[in-house]
Protein backbone atom coordinates (compact mmCIF):
# COMPACT_ATOMS: atom_id res chain seq x y z
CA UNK A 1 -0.06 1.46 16.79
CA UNK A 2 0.54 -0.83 14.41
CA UNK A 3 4.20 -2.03 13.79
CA UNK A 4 5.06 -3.67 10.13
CA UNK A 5 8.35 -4.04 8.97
CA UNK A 6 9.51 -6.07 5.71
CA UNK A 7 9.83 -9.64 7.84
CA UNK A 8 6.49 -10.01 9.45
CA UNK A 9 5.01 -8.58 5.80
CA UNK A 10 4.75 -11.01 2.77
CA UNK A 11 2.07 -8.85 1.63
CA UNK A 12 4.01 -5.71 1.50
CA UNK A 13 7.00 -7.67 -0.18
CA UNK A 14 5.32 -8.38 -2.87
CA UNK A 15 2.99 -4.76 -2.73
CA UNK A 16 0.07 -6.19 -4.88
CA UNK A 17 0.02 -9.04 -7.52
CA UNK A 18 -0.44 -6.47 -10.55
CA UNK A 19 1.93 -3.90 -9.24
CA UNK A 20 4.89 -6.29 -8.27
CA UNK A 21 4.88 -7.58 -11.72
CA UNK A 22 5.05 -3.92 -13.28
CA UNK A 23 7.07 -2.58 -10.55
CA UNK A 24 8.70 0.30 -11.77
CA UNK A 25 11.48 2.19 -10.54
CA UNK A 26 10.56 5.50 -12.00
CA UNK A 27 7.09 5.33 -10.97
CA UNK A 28 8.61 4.73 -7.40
CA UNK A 29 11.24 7.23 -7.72
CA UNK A 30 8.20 9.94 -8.09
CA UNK A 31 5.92 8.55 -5.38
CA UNK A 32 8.78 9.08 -3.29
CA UNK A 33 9.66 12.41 -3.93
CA UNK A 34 6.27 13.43 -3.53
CA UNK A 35 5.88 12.25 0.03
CA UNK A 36 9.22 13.83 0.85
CA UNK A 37 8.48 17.12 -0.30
CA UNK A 38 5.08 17.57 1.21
CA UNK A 39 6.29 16.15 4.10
CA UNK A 40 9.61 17.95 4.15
CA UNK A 41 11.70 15.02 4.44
CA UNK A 42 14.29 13.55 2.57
CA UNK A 43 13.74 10.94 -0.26
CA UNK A 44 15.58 8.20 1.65
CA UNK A 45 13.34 8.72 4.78
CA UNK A 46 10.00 8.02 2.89
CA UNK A 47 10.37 4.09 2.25
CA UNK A 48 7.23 1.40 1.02
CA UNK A 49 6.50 0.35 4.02
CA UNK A 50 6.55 3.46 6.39
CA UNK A 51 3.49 3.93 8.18
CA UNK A 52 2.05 7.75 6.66
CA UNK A 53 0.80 9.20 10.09
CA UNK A 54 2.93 7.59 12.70
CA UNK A 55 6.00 6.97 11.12
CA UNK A 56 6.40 9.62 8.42
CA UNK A 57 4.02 12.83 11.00
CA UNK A 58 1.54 13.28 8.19
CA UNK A 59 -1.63 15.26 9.51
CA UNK A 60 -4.96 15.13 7.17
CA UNK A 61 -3.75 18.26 4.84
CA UNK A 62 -1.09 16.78 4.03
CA UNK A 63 -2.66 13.63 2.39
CA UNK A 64 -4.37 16.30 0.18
CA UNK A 65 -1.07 17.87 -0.56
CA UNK A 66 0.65 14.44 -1.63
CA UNK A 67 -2.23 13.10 -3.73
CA UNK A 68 -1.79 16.56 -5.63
CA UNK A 69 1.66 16.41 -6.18
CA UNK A 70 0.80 12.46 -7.26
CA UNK A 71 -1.76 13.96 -9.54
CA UNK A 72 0.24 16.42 -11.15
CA UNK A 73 3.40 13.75 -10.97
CA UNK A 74 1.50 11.61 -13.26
CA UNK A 75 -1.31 12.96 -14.49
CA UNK A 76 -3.93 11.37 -12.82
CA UNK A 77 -6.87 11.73 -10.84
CA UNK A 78 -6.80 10.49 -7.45
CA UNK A 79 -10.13 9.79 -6.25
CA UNK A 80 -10.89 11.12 -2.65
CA UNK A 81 -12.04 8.79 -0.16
CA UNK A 82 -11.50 5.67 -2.98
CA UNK A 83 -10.23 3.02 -0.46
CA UNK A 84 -13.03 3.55 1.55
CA UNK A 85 -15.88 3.51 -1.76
CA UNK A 86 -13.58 0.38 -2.82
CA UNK A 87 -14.24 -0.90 0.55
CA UNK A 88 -17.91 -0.13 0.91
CA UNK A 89 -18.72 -1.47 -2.93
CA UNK A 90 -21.65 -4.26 -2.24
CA UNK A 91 -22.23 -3.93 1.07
CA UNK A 92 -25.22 -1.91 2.34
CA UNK A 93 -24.88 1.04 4.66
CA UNK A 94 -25.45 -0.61 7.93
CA UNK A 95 -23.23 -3.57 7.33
CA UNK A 96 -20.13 -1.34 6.34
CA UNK A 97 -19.46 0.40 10.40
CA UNK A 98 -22.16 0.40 13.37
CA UNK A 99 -21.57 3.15 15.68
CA UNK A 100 -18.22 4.12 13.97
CA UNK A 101 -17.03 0.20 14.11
CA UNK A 102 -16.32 -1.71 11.05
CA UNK A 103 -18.02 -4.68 10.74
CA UNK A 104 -16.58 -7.67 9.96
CA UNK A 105 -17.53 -7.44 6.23
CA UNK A 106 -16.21 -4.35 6.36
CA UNK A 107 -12.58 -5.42 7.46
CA UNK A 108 -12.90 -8.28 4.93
CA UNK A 109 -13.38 -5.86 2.34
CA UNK A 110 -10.40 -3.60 3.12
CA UNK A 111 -8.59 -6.31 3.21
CA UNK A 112 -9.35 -6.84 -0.16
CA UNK A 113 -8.65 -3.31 -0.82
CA UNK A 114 -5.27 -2.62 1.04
CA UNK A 115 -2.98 -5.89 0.90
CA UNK A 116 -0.32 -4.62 1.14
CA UNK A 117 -1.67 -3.83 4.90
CA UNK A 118 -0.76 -6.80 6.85
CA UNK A 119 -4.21 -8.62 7.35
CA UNK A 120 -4.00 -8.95 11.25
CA UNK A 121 -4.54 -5.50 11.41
CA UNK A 122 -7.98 -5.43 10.15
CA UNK A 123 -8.88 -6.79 13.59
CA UNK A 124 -12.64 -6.17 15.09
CA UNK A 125 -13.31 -3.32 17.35
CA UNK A 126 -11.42 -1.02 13.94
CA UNK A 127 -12.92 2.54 14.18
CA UNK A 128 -13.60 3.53 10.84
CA UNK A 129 -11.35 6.95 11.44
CA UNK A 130 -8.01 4.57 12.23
CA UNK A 131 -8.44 2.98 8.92
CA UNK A 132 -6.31 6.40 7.70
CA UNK A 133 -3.05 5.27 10.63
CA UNK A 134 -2.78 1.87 8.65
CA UNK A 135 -2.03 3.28 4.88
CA UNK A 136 1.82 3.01 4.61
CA UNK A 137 3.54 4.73 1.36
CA UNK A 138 2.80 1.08 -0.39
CA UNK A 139 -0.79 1.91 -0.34
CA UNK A 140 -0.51 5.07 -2.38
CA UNK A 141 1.95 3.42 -4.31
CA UNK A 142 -0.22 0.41 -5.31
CA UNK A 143 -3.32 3.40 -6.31
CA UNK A 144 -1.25 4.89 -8.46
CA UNK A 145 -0.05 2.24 -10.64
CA UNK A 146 -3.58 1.28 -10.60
CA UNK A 147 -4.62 4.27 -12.02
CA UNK A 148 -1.79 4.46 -14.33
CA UNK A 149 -2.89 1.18 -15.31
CA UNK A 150 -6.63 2.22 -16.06
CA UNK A 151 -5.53 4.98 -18.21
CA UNK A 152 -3.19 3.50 -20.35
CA UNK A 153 -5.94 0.87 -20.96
CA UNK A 154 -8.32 3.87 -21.67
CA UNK A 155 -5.53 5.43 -24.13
């Protein structure tokens, strides 16, 4: 299992280029709360760079329940599965995973997609159903101020 703390992650220091220079305290403040309530844990357990599934016990229904509360938090629209479509943009069907493997343009890509993810992670031999054990709290983070982004630009 992957272990990234603060040190070894320049990356997750500095979440994503966009969202480090808008960081927002309220914005965090929320995504925080809504991890610890659907995972019934208090705010100050739930931290950027905990790890969703190992470190914080989060099973598949409850990535539905926090991308709800998110929703509702902020009124947005979380797209299911958008890391992965984000991911898989320009790259044809057998180039994306072989046998349930990511390929190596494949890794590039979430790379791309996930930097906060420290990028020796994305290392070959990556089943395409661990991709979900690398998303720390950064990573939902990082969506939503993209979204909230994308709909103030909209507005």
């Amino acid at each position: 299992m992957p272990n990234y703390r603060r040190a070894e992650n320049v990356a997750l220091q500095k979440l994503t280029a966009d969202t480090y220079e808008s960081a927002d305290v309220d914005v965090w403040a929320k995504v925080q709360t809504a991890f610890a309530e659907a995972l019934g844990l208090d705010d100050d357990e739930v931290e950027l760079d905990s790890l969703i599934i190992s470190d914080l016990d989060a099973e598949s229904l409850d990535f539905l329940d926090i991308a709800f509360r998110l929703e509702r938090a902020f009124d947005i629209k979380i797209p299911r599965g958008g890391i992965e479509k984000a991911a898989r943009e320009g790259i044809d069907e057998g180039e994306y995973e072989v046998d349930g493997v990511l390929t190596d343009g494949a890794l590039e890509k979430l790379k791309e997609a996930m930097p906060e993810i420290p990028a020796q992670h994305f290392k070959p031999g990556l089943r395409t159903t661990e991709v979900p054990e690398l998303f720390v709290v950064a990573t939902f983070y990082n969506l939503v101020v993209h979204l909230l982004n994308e709909k103030n630009s909209a507005a």
